[in-house]
C-alpha atoms as a PDB file:
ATOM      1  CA  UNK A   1     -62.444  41.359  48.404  1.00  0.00           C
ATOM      2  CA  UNK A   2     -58.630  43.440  47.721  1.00  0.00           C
ATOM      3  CA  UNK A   3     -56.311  41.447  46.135  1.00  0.00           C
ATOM      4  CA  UNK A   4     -53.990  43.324  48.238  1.00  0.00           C
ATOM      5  CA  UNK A   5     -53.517  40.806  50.981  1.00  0.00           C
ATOM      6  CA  UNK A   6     -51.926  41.077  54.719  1.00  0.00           C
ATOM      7  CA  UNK A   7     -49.283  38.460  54.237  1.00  0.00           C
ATOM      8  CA  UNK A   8     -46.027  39.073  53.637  1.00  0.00           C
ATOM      9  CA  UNK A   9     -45.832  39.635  49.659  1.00  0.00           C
ATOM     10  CA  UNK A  10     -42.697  38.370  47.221  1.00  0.00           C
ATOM     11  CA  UNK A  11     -40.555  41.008  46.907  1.00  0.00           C
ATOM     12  CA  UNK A  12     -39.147  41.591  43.358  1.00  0.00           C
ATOM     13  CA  UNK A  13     -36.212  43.828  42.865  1.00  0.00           C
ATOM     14  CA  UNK A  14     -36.730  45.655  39.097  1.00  0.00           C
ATOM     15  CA  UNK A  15     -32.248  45.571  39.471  1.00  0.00           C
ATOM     16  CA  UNK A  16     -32.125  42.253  40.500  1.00  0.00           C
ATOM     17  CA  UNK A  17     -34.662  40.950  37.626  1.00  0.00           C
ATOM     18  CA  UNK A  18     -32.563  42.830  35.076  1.00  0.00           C
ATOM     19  CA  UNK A  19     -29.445  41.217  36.192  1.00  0.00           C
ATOM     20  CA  UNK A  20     -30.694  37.491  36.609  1.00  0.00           C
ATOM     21  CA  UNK A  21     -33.991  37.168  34.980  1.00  0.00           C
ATOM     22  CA  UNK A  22     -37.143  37.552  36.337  1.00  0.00           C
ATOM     23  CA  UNK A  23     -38.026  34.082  37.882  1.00  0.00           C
ATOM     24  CA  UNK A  24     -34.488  33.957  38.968  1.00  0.00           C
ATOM     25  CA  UNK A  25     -34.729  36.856  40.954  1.00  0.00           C
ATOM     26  CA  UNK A  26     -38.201  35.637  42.691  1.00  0.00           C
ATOM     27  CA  UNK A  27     -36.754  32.802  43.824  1.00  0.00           C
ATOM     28  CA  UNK A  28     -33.459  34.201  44.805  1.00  0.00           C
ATOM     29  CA  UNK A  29     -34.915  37.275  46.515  1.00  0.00           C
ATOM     30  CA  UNK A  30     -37.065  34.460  48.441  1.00  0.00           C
ATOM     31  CA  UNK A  31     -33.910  32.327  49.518  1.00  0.00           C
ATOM     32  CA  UNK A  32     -32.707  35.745  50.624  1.00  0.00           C
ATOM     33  CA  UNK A  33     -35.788  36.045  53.125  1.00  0.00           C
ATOM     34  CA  UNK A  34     -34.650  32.861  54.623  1.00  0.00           C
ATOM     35  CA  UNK A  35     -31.180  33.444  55.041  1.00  0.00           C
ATOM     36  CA  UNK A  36     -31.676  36.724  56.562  1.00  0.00           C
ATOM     37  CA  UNK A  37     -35.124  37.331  58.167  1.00  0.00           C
ATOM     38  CA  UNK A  38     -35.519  33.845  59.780  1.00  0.00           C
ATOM     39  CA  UNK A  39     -33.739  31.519  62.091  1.00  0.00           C
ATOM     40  CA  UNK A  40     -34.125  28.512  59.643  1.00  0.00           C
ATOM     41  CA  UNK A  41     -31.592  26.236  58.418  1.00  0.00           C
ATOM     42  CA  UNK A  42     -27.906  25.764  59.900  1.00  0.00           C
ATOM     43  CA  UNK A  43     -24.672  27.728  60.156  1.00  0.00           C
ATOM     44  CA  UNK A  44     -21.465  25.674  58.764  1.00  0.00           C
ATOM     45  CA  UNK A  45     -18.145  27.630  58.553  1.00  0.00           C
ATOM     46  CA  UNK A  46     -19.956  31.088  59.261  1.00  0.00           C
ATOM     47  CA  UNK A  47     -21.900  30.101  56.434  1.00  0.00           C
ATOM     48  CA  UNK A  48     -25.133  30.060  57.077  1.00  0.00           C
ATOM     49  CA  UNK A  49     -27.717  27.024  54.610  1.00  0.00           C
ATOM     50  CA  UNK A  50     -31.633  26.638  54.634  1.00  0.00           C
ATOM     51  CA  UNK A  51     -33.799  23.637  53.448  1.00  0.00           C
ATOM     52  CA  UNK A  52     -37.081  23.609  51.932  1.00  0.00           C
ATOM     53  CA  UNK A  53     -38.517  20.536  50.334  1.00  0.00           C
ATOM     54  CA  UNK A  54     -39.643  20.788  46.604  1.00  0.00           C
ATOM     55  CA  UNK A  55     -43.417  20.734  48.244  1.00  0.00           C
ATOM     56  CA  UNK A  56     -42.247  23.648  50.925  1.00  0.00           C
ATOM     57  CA  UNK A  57     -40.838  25.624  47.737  1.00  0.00           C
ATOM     58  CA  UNK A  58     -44.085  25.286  45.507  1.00  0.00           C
ATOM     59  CA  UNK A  59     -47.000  26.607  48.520  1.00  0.00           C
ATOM     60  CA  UNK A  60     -44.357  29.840  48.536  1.00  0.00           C
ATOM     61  CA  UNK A  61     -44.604  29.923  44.939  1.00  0.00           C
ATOM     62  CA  UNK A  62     -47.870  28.708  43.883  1.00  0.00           C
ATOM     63  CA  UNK A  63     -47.945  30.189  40.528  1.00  0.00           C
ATOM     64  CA  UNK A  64     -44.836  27.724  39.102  1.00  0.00           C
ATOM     65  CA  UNK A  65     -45.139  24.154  38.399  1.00  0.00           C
ATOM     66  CA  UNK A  66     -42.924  21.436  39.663  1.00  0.00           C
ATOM     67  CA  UNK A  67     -40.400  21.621  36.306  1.00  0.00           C
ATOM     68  CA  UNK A  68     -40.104  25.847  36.445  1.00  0.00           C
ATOM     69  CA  UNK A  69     -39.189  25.871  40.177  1.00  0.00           C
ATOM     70  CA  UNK A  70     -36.183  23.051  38.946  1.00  0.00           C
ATOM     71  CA  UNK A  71     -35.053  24.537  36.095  1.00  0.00           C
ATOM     72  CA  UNK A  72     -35.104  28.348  37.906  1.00  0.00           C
ATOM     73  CA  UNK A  73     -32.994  26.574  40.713  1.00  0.00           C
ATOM     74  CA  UNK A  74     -31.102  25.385  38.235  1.00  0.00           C
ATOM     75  CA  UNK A  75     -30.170  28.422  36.291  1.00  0.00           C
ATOM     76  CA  UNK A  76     -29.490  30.094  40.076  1.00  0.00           C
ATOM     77  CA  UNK A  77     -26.682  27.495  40.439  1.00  0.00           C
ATOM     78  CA  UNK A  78     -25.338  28.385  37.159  1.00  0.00           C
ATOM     79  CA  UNK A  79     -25.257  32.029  37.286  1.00  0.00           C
ATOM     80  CA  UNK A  80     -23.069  31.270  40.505  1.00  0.00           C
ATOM     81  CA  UNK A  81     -25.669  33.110  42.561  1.00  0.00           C
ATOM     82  CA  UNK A  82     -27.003  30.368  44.489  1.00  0.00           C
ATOM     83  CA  UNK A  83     -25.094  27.500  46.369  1.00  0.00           C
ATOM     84  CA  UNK A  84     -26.487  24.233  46.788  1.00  0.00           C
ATOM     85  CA  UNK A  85     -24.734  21.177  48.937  1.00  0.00           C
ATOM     86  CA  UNK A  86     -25.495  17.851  50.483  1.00  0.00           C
ATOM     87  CA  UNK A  87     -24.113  19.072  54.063  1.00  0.00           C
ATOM     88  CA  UNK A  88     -24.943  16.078  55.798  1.00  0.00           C
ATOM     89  CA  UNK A  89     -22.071  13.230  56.183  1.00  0.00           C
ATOM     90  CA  UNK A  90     -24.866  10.225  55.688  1.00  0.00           C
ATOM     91  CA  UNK A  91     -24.746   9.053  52.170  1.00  0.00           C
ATOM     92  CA  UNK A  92     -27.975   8.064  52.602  1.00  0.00           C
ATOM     93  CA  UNK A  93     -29.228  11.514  53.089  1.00  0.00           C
ATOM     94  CA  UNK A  94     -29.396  13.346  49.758  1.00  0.00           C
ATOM     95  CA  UNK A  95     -30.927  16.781  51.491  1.00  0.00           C
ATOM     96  CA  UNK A  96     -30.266  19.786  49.610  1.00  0.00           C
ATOM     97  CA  UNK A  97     -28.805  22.832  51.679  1.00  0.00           C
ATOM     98  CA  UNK A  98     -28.876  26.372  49.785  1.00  0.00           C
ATOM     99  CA  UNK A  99     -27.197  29.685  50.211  1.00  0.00           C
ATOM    100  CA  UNK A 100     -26.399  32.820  48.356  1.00  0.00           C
ATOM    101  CA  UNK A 101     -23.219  33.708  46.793  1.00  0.00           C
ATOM    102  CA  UNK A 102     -23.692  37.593  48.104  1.00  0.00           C
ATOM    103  CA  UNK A 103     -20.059  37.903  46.531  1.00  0.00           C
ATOM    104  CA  UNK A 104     -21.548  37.875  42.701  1.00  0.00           C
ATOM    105  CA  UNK A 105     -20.843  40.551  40.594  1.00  0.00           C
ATOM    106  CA  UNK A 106     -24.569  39.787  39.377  1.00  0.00           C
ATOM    107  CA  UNK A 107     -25.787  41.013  42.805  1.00  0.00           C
ATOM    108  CA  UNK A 108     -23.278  43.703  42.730  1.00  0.00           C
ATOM    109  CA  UNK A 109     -25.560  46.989  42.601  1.00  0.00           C
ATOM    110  CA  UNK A 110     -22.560  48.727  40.985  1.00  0.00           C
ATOM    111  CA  UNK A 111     -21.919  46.694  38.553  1.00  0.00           C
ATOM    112  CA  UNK A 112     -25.464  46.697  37.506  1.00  0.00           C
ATOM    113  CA  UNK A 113     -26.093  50.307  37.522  1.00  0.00           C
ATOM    114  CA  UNK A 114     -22.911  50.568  34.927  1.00  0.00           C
ATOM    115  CA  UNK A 115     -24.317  47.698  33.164  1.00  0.00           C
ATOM    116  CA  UNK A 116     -27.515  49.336  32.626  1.00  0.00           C
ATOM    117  CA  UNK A 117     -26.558  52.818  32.210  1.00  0.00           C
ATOM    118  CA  UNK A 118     -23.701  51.629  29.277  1.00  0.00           C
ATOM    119  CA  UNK A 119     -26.532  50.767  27.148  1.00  0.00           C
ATOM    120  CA  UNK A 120     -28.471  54.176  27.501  1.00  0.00           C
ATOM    121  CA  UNK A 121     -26.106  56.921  26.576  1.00  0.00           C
ATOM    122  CA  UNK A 122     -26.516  60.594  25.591  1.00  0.00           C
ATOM    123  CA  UNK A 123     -26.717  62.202  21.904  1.00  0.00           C
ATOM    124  CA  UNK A 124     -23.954  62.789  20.276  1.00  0.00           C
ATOM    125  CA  UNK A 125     -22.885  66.697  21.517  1.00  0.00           C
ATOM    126  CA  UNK A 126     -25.287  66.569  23.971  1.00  0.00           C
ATOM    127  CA  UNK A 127     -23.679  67.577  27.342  1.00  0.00           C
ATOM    128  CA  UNK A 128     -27.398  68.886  29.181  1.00  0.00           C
ATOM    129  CA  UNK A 129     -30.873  67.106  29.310  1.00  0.00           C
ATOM    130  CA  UNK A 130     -32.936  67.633  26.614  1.00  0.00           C
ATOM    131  CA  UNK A 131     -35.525  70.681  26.158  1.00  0.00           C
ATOM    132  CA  UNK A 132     -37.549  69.122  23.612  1.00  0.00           C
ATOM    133  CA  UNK A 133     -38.209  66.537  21.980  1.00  0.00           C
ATOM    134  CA  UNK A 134     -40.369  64.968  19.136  1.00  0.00           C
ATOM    135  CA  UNK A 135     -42.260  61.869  19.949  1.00  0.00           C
ATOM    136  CA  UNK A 136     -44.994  59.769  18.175  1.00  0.00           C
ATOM    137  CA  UNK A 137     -48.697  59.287  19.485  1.00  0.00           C
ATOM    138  CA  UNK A 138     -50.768  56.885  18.262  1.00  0.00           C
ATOM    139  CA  UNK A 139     -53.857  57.344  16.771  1.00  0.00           C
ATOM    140  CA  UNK A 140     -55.553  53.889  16.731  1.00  0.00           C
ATOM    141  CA  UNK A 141     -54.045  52.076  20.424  1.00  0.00           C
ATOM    142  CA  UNK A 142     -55.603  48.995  21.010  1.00  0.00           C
ATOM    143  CA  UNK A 143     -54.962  49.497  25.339  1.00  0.00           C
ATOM    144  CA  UNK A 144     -56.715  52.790  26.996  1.00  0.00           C
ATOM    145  CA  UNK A 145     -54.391  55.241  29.104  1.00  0.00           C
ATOM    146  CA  UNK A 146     -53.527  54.486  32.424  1.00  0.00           C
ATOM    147  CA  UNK A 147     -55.844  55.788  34.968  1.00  0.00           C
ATOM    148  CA  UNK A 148     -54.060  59.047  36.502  1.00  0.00           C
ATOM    149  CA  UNK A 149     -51.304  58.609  34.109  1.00  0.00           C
ATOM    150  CA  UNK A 150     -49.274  61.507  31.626  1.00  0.00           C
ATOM    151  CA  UNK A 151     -47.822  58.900  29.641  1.00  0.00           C
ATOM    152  CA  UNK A 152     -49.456  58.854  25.985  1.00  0.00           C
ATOM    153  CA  UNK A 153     -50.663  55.213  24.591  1.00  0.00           C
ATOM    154  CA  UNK A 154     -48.298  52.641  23.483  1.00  0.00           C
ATOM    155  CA  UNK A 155     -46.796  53.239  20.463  1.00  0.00           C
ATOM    156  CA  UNK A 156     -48.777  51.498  16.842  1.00  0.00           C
ATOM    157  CA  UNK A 157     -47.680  51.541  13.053  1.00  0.00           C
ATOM    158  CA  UNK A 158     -50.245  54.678  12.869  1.00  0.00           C
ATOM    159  CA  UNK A 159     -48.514  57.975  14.708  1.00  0.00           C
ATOM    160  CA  UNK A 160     -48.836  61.458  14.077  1.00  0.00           C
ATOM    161  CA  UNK A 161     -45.707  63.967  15.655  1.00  0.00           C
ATOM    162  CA  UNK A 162     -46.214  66.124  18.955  1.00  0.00           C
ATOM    163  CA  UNK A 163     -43.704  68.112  21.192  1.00  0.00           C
ATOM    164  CA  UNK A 164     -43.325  67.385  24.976  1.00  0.00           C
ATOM    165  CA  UNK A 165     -41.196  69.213  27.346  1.00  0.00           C
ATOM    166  CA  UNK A 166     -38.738  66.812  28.856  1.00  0.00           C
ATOM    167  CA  UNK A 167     -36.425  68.240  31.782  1.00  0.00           C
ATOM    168  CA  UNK A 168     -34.161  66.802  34.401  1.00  0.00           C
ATOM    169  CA  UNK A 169     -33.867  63.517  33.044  1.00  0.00           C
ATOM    170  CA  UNK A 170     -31.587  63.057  29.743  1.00  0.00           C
ATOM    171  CA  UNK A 171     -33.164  60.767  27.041  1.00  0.00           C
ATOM    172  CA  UNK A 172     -31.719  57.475  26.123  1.00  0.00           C
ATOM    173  CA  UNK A 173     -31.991  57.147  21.966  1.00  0.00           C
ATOM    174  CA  UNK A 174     -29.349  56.664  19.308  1.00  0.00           C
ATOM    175  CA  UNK A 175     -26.310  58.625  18.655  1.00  0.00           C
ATOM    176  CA  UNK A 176     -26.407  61.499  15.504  1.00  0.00           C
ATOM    177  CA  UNK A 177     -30.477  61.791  16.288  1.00  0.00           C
ATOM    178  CA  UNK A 178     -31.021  64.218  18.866  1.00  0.00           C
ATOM    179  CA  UNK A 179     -34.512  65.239  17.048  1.00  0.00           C
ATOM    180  CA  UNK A 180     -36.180  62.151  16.227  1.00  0.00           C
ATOM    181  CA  UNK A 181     -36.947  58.968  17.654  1.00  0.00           C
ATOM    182  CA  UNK A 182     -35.442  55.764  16.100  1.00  0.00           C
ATOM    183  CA  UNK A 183     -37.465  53.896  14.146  1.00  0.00           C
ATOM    184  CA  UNK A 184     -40.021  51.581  15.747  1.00  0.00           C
ATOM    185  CA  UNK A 185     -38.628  47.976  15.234  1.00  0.00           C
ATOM    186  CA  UNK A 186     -41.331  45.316  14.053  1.00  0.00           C
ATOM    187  CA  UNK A 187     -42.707  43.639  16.904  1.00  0.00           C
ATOM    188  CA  UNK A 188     -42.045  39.948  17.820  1.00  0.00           C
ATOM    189  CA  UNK A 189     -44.088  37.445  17.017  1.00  0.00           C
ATOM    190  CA  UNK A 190     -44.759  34.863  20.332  1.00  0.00           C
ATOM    191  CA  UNK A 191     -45.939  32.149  18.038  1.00  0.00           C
ATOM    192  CA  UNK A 192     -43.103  32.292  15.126  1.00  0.00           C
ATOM    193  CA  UNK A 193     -40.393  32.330  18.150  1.00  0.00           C
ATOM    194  CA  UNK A 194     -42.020  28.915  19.269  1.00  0.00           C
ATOM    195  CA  UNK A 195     -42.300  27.495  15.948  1.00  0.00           C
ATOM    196  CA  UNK A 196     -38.623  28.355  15.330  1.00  0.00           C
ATOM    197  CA  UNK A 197     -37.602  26.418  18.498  1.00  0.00           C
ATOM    198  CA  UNK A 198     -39.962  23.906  17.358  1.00  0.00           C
ATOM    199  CA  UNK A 199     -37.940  23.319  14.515  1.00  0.00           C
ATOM    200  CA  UNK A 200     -34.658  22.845  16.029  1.00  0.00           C
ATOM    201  CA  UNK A 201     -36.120  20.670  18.293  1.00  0.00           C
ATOM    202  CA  UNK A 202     -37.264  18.996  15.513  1.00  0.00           C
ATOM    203  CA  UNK A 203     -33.876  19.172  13.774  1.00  0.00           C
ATOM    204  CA  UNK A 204     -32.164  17.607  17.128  1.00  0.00           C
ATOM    205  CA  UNK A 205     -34.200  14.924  17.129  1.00  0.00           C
ATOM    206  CA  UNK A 206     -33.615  14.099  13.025  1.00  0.00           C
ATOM    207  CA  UNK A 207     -30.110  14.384  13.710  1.00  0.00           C
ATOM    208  CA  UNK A 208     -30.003  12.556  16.826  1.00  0.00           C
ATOM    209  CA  UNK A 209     -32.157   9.646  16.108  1.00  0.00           C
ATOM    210  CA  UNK A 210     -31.506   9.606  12.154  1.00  0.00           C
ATOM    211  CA  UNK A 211     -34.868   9.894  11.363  1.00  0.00           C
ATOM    212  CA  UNK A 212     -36.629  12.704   8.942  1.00  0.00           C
ATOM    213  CA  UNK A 213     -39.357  13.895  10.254  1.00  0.00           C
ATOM    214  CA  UNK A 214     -41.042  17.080   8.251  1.00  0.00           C
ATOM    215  CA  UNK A 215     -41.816  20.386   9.685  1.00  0.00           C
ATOM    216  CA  UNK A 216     -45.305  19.791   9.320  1.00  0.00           C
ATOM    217  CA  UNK A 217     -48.364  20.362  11.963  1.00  0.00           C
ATOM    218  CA  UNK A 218     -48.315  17.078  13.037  1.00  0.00           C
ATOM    219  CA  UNK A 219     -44.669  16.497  13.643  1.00  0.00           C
ATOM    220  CA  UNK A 220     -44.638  19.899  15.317  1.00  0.00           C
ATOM    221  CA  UNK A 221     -47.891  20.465  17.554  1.00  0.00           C
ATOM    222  CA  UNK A 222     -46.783  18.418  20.948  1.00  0.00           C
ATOM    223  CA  UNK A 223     -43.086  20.266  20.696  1.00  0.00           C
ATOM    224  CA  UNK A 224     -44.869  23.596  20.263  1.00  0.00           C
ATOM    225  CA  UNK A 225     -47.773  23.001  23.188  1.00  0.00           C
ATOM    226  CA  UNK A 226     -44.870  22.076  25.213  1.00  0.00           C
ATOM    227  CA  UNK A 227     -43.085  24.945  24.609  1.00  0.00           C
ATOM    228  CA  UNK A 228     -45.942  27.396  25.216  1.00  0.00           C
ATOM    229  CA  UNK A 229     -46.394  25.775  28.414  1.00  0.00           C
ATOM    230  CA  UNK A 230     -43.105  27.411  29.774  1.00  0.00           C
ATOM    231  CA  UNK A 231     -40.557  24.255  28.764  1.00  0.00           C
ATOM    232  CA  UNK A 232     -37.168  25.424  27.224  1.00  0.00           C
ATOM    233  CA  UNK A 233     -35.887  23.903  23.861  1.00  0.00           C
ATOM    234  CA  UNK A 234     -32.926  22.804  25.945  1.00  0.00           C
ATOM    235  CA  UNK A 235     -35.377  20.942  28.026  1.00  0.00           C
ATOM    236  CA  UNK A 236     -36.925  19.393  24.963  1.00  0.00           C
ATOM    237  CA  UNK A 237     -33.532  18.702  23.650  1.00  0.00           C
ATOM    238  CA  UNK A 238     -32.872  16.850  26.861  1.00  0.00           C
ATOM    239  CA  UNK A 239     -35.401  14.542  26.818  1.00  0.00           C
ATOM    240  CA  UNK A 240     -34.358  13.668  22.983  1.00  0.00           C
ATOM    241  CA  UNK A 241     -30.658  13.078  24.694  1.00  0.00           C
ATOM    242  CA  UNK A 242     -31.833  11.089  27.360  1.00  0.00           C
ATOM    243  CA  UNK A 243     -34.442   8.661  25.578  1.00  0.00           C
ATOM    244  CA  UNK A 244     -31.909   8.035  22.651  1.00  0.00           C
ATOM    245  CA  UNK A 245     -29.617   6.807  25.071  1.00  0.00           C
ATOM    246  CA  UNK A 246     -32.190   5.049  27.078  1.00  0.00           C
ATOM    247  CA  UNK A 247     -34.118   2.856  23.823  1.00  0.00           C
ATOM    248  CA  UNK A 248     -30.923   2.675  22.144  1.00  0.00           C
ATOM    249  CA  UNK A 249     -31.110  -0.656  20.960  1.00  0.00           C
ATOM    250  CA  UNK A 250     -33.937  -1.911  22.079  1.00  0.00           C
ATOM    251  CA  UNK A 251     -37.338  -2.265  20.275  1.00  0.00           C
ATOM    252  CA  UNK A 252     -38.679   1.102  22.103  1.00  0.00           C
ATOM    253  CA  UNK A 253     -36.606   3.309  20.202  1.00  0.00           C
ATOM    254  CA  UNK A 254     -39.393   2.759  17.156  1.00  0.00           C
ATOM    255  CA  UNK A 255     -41.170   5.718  19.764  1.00  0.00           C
ATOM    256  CA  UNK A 256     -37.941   8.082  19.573  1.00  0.00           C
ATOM    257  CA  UNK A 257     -40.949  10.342  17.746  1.00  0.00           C
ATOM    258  CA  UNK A 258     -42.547  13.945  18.662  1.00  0.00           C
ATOM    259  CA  UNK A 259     -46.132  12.459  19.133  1.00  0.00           C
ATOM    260  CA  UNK A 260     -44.279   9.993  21.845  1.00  0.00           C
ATOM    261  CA  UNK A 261     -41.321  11.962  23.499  1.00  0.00           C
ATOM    262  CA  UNK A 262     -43.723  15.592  23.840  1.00  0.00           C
ATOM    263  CA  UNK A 263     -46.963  13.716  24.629  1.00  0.00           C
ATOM    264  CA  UNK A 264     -48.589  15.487  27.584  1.00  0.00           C
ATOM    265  CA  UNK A 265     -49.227  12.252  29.673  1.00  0.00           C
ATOM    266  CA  UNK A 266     -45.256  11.616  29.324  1.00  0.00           C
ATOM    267  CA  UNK A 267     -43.620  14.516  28.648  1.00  0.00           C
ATOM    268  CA  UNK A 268     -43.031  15.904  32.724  1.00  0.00           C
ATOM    269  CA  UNK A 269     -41.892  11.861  33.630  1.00  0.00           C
ATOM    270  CA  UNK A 270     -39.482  12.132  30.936  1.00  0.00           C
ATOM    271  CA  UNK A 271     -38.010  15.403  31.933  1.00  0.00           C
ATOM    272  CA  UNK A 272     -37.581  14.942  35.628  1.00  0.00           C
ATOM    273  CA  UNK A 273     -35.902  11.019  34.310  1.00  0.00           C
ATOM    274  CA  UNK A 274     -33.787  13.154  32.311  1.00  0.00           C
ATOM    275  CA  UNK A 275     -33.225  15.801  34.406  1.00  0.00           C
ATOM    276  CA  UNK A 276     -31.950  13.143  37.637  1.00  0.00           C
ATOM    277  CA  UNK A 277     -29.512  11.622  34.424  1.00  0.00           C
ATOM    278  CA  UNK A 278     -28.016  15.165  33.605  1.00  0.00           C
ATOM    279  CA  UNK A 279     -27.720  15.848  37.118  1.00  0.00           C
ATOM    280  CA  UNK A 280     -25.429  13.063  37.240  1.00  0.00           C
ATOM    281  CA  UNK A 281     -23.071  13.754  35.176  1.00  0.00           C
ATOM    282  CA  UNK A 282     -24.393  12.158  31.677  1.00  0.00           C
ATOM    283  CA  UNK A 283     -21.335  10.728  29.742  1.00  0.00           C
ATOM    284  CA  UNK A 284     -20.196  12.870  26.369  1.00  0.00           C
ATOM    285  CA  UNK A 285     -22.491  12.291  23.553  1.00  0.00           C
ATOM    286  CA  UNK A 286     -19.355  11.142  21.527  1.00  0.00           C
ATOM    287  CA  UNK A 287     -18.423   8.213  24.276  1.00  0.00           C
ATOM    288  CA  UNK A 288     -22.336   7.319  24.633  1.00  0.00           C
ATOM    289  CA  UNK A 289     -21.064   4.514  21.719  1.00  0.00           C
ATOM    290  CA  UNK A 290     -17.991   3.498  23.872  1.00  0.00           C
ATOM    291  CA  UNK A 291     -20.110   2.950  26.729  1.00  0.00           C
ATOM    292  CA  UNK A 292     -22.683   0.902  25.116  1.00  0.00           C
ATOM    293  CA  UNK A 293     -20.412  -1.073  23.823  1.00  0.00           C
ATOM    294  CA  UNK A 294     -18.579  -2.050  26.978  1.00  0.00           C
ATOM    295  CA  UNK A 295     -22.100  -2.863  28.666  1.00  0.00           C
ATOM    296  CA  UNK A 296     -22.668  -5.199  25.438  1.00  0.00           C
ATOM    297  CA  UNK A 297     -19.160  -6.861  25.852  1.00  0.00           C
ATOM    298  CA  UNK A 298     -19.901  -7.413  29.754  1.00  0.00           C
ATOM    299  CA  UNK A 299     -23.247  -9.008  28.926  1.00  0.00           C
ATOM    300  CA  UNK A 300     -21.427 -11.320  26.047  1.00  0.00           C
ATOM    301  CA  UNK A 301     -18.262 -12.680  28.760  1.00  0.00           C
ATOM    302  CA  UNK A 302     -21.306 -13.907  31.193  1.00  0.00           C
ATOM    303  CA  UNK A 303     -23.408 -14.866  27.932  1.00  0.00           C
ATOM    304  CA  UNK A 304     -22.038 -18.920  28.120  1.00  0.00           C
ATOM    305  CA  UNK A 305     -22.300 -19.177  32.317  1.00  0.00           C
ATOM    306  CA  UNK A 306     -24.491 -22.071  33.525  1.00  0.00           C
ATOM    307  CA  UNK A 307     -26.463 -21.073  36.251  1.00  0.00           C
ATOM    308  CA  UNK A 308     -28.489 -24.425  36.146  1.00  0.00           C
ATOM    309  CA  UNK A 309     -27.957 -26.700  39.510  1.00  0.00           C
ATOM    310  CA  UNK A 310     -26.239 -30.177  39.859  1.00  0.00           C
ATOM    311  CA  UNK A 311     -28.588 -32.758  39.696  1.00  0.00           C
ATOM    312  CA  UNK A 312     -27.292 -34.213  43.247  1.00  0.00           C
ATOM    313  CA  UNK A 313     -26.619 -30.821  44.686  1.00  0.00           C
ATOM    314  CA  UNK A 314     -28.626 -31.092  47.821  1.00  0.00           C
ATOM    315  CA  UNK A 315     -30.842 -28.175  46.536  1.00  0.00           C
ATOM    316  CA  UNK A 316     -34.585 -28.283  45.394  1.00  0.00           C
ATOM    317  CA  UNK A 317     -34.544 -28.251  41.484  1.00  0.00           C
END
């Protein structure tokens, strides 16, 4: 059975992802589909808002987990790009309205076509596309041409030189090398990116907690297995924030440790916890002290209160 299915697909716009980011412009182009194509929602000030619950948002984008959808949401509203407002007068209703900023110079086409085209420029004294050109094909590619496709395979540390004709189109490379192509930079490594975030997670939480743990497996696996499951360091970092502040004090805080904070059984309970506290406006991390100490001094003034009864009070003991 085809993959290619009659329902309406997600739309992604290639401009739109390189402006925003890719999930960002899913989810966006998505709200967009509301707003426009569909009656949904409600018009306030010529403005007009739809609603979807959390559930409603995850069947339209079944391939993101509860935490992704929040923190692409999230970014949305701080790009500017995306508006989101409790429209109803009830303080008991907490509903989430959305809407686009269209005005954005992110969803400016304009400004995104001179975005992109300032970082691919022409040769040095070149005023006309390019004839010719030298470019590298490997001899040892590890992924087989495209089916039906003139492009050679993707480029290994193994090339040997060949001349293509190029017209039409000029050819984005750097300045004072109209001959050659730039040197092929040495690929990222995936798994050294997440052990660097690992450490400064790491680092945070040392610093944070004034403890020392080393940058060995142990101390390091549940931070990295969280962080290859899509979670942000700033996510991990937030969870450090918000359980310092939370066991401060108290006899928990012995678990303010990576095998406790990144555990997979906690981990998603702690960030949406956390999460709810950033959301409401968390105090400064230099006044965290300042408020501690006034909930300490409250507790002390109502420390000596006798809340026992009179003996011939009327009451049952």
């Amino acid at each position: 059975m085809s993959l290619l299915m009659p329902s309406r697909p997600i739309v992604i716009n290639p401009d739109l992802a390189y402006s925003i980011g890719l999930n960002e412009a899913i989810a966006l182009q998505q709200v967009n589909y509301w707003l426009k194509e569909t009656n949904s929602g409600l018009e306030r000030d010529g403005v007009r808002w739809i609603y979807n619950t959390t559930e409603q948002w995850l069947e339209q984008f079944p391939f993101w987990s509860e935490s992704t959808l929040k923190r692409t949401f999230t970014r949305l509203k701080a790009l500017g790009v995306l508006r989101v407002e409790q429209l109803n007068k009830s303080q008991r209703d907490m509903t989430n309205y959305y809407t686009i900023n269209y005005a954005s110079e992110l969803l400016d086409e304009v400004n995104v076509a001179k975005s992109k085209s300032s970082k691919c420029s022409l040769p040095s004294g070149q005023n006309e596309p390019m004839e010719k050109v030298k470019v590298t094909r490997p001899i040892r590619s590890k992924r087989a041409n495209v089916i039906g496709s003139n492009w050679h395979d993707d480029l290994t540390e193994n090339t040997t030189e060949s001349t293509t004709e190029i017209t039409d189109k000029p050819l984005c490379q750097v300045a004072g090398q109209p001959d050659e192509i730039s040197e092929q930079k040495t690929p990222v490594d995936p798994e050294q990116v997440v052990t660097d975030q690992a450490i400064q997670v790491l680092t945070h939480l040392n610093h944070t907690a004034g403890s020392k743990f080393q940058k060995s497996k142990s101390s390091l696996e549940n931070i990295r297995a969280r962080l290859r499951e899509g979670h942000s360091a700033d996510d991990l970092i937030l969870v450090i924030d918000y359980k310092h502040e939370h066991w401060h004090e108290t006899s928990q805080y012995d678990y303010m440790q990576p095998t406790t904070l990144f555990r997979p059984t906690k981990f998603e309970g702690y960030l949406n916890s956390a999460t709810r506290w950033n959301d409401k406006g968390r105090p400064a991390r230099e006044t965290w002290d300042k408020h501690r100490q006034a909930a300490s001094t409250m507790r002390d003034n109502f420390a000596g209160v006798d809340y026992s009864l009179p003996q011939n009070s009327g009451f049952r003991q």
